[in-house]
PDB file of N, CA and C in Angstrom:
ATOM      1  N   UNK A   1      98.068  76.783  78.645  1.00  0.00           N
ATOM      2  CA  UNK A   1      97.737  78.142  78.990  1.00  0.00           C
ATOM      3  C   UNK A   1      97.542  78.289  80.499  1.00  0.00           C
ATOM      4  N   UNK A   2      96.804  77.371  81.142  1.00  0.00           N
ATOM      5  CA  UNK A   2      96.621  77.261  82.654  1.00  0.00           C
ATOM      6  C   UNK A   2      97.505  76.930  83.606  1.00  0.00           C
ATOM      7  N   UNK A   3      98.786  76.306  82.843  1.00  0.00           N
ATOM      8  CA  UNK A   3     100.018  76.141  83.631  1.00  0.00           C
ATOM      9  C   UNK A   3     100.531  77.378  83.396  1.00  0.00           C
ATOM     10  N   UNK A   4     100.744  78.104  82.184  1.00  0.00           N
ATOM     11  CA  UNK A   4     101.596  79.520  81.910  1.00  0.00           C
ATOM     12  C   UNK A   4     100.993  80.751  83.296  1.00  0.00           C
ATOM     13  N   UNK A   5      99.857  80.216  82.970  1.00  0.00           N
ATOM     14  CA  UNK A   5      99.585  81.573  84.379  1.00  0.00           C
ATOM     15  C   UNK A   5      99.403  81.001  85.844  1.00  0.00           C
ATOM     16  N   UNK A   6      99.673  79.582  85.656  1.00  0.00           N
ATOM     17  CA  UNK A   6      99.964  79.290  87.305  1.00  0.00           C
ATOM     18  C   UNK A   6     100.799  79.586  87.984  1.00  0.00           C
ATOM     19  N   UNK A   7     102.224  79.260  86.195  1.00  0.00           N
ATOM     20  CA  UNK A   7     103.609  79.449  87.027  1.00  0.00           C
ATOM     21  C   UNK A   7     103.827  81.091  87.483  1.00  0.00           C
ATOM     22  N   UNK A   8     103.436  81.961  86.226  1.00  0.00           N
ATOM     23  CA  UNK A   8     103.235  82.774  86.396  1.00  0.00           C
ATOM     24  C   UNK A   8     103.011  83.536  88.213  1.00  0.00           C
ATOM     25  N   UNK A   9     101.732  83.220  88.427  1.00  0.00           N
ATOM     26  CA  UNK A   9     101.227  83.134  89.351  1.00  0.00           C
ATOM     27  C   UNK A   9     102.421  82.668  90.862  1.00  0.00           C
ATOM     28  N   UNK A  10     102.886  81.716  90.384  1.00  0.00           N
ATOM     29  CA  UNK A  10     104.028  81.100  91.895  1.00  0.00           C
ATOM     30  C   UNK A  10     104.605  81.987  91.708  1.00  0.00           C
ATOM     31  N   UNK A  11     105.444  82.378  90.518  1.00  0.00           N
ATOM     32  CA  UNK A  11     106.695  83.476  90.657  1.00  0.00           C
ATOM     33  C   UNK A  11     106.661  84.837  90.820  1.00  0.00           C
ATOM     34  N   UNK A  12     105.286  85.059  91.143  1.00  0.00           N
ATOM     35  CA  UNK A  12     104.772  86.429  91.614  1.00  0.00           C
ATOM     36  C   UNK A  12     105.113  86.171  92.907  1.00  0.00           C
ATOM     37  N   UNK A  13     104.226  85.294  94.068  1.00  0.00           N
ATOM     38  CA  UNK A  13     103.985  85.002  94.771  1.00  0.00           C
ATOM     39  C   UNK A  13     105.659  84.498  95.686  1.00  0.00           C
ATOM     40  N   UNK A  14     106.052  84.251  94.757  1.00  0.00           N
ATOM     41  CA  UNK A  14     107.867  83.509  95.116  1.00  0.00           C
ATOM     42  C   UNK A  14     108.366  84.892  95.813  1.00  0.00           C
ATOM     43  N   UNK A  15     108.329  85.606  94.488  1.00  0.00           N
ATOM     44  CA  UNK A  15     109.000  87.217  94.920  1.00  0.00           C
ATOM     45  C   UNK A  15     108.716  87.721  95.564  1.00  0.00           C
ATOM     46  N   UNK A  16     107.223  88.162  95.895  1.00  0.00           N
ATOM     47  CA  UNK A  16     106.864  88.418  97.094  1.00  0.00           C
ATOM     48  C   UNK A  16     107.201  88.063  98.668  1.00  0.00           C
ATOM     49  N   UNK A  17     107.621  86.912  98.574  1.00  0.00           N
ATOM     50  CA  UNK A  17     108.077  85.745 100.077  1.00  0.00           C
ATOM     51  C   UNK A  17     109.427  86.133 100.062  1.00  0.00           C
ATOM     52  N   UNK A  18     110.178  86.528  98.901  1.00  0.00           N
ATOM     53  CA  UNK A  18     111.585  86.429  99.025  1.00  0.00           C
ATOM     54  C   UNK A  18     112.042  87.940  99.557  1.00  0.00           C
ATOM     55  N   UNK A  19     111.092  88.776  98.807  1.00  0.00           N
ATOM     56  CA  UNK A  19     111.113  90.156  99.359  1.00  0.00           C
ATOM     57  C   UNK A  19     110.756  90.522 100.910  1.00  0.00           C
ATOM     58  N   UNK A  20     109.793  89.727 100.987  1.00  0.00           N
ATOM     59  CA  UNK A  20     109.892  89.892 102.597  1.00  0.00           C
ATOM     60  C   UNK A  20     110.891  89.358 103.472  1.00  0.00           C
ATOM     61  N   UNK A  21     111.701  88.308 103.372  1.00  0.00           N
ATOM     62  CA  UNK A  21     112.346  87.706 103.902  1.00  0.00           C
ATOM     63  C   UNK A  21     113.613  88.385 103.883  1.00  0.00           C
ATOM     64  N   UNK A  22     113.789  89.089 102.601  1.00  0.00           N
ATOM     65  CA  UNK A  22     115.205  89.766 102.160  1.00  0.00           C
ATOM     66  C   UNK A  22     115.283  90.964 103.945  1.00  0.00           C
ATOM     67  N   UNK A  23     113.880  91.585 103.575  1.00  0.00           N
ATOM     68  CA  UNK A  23     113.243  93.010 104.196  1.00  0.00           C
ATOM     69  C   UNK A  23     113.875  92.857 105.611  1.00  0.00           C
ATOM     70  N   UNK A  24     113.143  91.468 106.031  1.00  0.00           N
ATOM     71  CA  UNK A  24     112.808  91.409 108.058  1.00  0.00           C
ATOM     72  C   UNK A  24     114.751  90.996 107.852  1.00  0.00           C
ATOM     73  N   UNK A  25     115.797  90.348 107.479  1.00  0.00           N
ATOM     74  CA  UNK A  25     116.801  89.817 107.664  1.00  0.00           C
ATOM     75  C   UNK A  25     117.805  91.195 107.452  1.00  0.00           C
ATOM     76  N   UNK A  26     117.336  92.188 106.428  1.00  0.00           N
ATOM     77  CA  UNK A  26     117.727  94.015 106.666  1.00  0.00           C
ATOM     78  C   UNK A  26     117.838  94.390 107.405  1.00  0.00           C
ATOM     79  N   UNK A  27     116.520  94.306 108.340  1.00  0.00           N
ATOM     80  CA  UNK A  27     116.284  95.060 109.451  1.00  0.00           C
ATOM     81  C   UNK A  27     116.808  94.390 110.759  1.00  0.00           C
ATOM     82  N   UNK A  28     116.960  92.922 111.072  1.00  0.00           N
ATOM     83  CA  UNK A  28     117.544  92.350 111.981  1.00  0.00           C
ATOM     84  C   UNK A  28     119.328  92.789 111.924  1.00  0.00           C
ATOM     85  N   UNK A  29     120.033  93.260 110.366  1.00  0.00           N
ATOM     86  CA  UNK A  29     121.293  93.373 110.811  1.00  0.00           C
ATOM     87  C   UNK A  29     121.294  94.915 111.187  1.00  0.00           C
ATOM     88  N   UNK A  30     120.390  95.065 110.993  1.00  0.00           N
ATOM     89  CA  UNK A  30     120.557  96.971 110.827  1.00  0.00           C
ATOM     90  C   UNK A  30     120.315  97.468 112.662  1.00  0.00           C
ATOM     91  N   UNK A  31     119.478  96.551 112.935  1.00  0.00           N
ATOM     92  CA  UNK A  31     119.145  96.707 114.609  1.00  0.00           C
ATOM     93  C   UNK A  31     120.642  95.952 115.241  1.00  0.00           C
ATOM     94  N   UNK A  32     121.585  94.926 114.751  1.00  0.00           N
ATOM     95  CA  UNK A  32     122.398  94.437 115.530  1.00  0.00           C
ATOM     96  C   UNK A  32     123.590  95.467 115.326  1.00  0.00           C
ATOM     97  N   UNK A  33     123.904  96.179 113.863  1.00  0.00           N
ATOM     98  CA  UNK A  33     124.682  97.284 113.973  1.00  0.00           C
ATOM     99  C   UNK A  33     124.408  98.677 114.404  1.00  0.00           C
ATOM    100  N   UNK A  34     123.344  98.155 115.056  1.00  0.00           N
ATOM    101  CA  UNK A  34     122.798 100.022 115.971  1.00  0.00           C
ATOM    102  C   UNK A  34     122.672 100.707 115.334  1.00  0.00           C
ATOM    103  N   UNK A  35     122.052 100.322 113.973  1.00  0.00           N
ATOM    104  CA  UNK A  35     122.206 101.615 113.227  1.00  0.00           C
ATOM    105  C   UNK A  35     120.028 101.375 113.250  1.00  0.00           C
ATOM    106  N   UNK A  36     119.420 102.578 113.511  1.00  0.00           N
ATOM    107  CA  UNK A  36     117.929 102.750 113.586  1.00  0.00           C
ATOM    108  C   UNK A  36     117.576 103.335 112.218  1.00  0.00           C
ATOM    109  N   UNK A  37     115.943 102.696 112.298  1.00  0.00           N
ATOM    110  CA  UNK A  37     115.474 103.171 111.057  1.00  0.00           C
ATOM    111  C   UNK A  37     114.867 104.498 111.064  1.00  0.00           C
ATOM    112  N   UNK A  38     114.910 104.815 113.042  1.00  0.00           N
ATOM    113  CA  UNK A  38     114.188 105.986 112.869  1.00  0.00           C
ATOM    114  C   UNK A  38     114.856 107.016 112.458  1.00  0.00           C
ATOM    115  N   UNK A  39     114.354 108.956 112.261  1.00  0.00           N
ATOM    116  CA  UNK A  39     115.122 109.752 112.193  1.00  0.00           C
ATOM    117  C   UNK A  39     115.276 110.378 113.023  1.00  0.00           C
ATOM    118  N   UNK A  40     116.258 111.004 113.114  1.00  0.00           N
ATOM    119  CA  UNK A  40     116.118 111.666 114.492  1.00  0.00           C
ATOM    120  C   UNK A  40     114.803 112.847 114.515  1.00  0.00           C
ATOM    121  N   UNK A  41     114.796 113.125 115.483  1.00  0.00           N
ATOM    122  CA  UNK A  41     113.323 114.256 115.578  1.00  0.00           C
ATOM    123  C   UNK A  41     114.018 115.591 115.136  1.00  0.00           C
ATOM    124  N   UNK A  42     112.889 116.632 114.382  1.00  0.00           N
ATOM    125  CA  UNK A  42     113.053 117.729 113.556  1.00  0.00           C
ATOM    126  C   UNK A  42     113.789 118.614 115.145  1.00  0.00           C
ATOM    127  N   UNK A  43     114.978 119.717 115.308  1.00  0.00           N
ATOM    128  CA  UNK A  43     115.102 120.559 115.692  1.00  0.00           C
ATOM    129  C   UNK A  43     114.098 121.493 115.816  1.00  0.00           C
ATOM    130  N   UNK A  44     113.692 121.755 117.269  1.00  0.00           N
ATOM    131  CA  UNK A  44     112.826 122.574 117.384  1.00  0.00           C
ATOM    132  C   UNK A  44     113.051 124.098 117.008  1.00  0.00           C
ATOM    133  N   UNK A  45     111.474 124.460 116.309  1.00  0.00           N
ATOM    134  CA  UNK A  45     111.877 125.535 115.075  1.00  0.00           C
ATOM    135  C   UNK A  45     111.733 126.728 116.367  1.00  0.00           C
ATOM    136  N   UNK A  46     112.463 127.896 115.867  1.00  0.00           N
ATOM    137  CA  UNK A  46     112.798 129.354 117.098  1.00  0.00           C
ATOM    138  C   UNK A  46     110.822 129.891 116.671  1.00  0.00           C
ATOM    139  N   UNK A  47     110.600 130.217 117.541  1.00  0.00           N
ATOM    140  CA  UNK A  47     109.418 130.821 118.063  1.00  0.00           C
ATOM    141  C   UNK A  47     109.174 132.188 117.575  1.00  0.00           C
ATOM    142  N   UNK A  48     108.772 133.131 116.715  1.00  0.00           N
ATOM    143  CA  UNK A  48     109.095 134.016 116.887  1.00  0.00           C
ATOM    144  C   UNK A  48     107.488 134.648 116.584  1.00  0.00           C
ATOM    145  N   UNK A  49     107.430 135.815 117.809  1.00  0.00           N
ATOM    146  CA  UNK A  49     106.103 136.434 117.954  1.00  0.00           C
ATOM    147  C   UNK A  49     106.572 137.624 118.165  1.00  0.00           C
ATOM    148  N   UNK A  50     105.043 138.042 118.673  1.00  0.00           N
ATOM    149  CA  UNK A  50     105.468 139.496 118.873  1.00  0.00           C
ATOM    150  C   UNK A  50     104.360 140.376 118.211  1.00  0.00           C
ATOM    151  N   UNK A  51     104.825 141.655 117.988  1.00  0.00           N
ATOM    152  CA  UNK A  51     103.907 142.774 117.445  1.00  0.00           C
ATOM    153  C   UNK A  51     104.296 142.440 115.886  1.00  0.00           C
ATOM    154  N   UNK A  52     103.806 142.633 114.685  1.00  0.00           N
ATOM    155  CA  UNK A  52     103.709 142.111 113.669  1.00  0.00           C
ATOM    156  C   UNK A  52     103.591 143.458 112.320  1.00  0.00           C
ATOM    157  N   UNK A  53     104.570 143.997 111.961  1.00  0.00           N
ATOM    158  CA  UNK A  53     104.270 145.238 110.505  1.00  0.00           C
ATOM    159  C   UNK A  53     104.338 144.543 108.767  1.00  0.00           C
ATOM    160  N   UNK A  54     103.296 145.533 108.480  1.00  0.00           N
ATOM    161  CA  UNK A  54     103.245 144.903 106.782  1.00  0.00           C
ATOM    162  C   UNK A  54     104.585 145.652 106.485  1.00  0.00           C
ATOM    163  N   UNK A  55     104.594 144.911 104.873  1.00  0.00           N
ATOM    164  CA  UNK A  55     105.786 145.271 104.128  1.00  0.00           C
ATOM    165  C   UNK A  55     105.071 146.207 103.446  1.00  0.00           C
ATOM    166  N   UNK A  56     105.846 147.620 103.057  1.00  0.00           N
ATOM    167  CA  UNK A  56     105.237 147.968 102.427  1.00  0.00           C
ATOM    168  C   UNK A  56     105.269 148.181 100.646  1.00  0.00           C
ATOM    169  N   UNK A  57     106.071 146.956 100.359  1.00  0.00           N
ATOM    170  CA  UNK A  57     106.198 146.727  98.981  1.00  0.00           C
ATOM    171  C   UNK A  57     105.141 145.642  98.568  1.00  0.00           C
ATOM    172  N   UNK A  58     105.201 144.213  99.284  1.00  0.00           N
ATOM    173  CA  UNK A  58     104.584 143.236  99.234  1.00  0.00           C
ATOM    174  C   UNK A  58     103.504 142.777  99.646  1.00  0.00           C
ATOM    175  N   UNK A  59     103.331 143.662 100.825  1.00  0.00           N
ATOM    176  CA  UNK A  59     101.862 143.836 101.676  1.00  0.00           C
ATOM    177  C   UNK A  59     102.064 142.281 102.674  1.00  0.00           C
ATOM    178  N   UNK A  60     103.352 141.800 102.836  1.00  0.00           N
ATOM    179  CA  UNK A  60     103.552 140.569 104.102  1.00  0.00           C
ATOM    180  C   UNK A  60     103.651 141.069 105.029  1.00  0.00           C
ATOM    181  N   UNK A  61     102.818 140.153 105.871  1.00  0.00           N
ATOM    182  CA  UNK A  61     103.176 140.726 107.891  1.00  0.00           C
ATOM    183  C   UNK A  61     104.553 139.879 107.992  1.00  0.00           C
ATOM    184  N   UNK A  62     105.692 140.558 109.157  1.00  0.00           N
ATOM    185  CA  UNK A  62     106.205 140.167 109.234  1.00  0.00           C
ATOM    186  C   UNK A  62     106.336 140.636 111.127  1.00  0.00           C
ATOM    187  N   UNK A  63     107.170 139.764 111.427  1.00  0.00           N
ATOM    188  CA  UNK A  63     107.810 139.968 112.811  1.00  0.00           C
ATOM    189  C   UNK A  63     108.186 141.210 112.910  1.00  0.00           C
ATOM    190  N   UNK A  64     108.209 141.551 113.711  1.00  0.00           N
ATOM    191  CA  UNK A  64     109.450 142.986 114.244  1.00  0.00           C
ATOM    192  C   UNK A  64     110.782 142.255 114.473  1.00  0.00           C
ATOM    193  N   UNK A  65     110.552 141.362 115.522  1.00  0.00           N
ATOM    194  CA  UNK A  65     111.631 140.903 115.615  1.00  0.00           C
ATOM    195  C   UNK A  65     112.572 140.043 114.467  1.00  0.00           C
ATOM    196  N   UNK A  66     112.089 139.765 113.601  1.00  0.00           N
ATOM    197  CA  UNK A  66     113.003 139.200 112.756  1.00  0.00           C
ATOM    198  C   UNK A  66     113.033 140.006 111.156  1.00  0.00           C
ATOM    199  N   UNK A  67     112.460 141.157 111.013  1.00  0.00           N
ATOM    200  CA  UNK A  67     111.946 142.521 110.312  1.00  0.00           C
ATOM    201  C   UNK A  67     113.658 142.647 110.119  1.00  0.00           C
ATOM    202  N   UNK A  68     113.600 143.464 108.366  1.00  0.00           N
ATOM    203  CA  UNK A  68     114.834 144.374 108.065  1.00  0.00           C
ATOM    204  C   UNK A  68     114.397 145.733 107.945  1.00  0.00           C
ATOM    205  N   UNK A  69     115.152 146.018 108.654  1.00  0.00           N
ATOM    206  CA  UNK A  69     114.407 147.515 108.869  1.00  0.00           C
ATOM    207  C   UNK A  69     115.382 148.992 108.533  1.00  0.00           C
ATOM    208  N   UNK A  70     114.537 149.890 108.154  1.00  0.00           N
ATOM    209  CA  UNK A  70     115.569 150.748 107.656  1.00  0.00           C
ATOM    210  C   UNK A  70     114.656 152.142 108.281  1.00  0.00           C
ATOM    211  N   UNK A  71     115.585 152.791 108.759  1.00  0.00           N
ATOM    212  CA  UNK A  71     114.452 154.323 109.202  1.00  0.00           C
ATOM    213  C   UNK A  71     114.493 155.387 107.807  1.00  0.00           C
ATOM    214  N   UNK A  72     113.516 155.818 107.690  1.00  0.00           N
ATOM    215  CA  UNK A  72     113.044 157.160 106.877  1.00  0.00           C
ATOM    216  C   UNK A  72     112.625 158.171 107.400  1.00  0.00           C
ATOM    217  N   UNK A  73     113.171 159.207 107.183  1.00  0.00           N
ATOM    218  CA  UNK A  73     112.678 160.045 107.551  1.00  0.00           C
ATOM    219  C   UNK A  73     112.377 160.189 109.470  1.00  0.00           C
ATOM    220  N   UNK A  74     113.377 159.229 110.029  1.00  0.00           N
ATOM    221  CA  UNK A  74     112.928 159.074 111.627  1.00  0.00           C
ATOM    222  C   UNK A  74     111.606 158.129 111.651  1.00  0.00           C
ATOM    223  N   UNK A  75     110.989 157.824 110.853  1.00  0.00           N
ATOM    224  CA  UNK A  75     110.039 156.270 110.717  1.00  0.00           C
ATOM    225  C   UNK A  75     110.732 154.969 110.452  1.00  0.00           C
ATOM    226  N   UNK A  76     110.312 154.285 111.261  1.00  0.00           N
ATOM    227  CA  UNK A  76     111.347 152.452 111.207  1.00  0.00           C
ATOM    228  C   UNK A  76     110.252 151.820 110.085  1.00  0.00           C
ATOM    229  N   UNK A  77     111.048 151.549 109.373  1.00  0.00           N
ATOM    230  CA  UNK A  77     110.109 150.598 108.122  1.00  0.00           C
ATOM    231  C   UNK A  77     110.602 149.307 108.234  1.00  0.00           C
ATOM    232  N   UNK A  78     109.384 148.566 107.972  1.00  0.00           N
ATOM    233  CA  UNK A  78     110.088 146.998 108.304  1.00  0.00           C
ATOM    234  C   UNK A  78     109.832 145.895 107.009  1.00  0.00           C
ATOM    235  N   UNK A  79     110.721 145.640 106.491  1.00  0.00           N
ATOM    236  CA  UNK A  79     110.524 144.885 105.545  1.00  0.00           C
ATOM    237  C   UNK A  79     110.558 142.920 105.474  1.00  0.00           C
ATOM    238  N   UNK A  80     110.232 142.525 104.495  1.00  0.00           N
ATOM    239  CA  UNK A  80     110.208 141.130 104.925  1.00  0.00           C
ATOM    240  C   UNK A  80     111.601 140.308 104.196  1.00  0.00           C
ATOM    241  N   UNK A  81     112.162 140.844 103.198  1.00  0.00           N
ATOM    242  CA  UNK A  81     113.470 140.611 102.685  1.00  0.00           C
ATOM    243  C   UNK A  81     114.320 141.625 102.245  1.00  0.00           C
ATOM    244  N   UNK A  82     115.491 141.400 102.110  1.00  0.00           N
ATOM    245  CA  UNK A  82     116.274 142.547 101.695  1.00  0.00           C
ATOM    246  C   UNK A  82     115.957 142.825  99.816  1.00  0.00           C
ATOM    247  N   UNK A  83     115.161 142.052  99.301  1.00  0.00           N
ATOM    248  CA  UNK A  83     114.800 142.167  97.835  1.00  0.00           C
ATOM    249  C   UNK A  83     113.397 143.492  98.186  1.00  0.00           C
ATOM    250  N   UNK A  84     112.695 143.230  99.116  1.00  0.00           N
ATOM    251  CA  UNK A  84     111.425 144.110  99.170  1.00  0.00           C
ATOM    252  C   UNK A  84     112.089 145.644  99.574  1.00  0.00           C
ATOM    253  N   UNK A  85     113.285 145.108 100.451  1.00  0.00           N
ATOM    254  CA  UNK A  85     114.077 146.703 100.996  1.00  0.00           C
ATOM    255  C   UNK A  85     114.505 147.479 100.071  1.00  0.00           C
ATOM    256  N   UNK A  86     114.962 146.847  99.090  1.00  0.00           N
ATOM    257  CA  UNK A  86     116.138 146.974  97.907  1.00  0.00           C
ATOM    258  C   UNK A  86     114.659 147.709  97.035  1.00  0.00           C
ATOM    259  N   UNK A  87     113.760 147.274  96.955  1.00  0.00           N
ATOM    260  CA  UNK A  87     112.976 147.198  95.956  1.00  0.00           C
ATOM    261  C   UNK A  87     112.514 149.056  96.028  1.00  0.00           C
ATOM    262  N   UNK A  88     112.250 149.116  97.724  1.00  0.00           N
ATOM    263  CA  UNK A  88     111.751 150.036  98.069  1.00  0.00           C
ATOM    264  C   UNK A  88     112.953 151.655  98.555  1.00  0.00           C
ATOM    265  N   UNK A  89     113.535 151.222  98.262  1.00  0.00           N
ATOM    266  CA  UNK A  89     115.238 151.934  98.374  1.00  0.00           C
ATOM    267  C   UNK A  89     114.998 152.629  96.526  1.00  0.00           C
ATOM    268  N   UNK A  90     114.630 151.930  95.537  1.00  0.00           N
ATOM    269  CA  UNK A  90     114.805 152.270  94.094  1.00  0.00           C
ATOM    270  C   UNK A  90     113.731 153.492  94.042  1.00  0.00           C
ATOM    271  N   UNK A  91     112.297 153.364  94.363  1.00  0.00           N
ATOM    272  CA  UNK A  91     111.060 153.951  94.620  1.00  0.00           C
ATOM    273  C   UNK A  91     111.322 155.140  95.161  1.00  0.00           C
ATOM    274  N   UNK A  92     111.768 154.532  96.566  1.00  0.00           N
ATOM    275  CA  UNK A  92     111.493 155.754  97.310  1.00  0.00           C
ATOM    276  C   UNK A  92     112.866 157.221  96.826  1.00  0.00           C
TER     277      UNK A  92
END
């Protein structure tokens, strides 16, 4: 019984050594074919500020500047998708 979980025991321990060894000898060909593990860095996301109107279906603030907007009545309404525009196009 005390040998069953010794061996046990090595061939845990085996795999473990072999897995690392597999790992660092990965990464040594992966650095000689220039290929990196890093990723490249996220594209910097567009900025967008500004003066800020609710929707008036959904009650979201949204940009002006990035707002779908439709005039009524000579009033600019600004919506946050064309589903809230659409929504408010049926209503109104």
């Amino acid at each position: 019984m005390v040998r069953s979980v010794f061996r046990l025991f090595a061939i845990f321990i085996g795999a473990l050594f072999l897995r690392r060894i597999v790992t660092a000898a990965m990464r040594g060909f992966s650095h000689m074919a220039g290929v990196s593990e890093r990723q490249p860095p996220p594209a910097p996301r567009e900025q967008l500020g500004g003066e800020l109107k609710q929707d008036p279906v959904c009650g979201t603030f949204v940009a002006v500047s990035s707002s779908i907007k439709r005039t009524v009545n000579g009033e600019v309404i600004h919506f946050c998708s064309t589903a809230c525009r659409d929504k408010y196009q049926r209503v109104a």
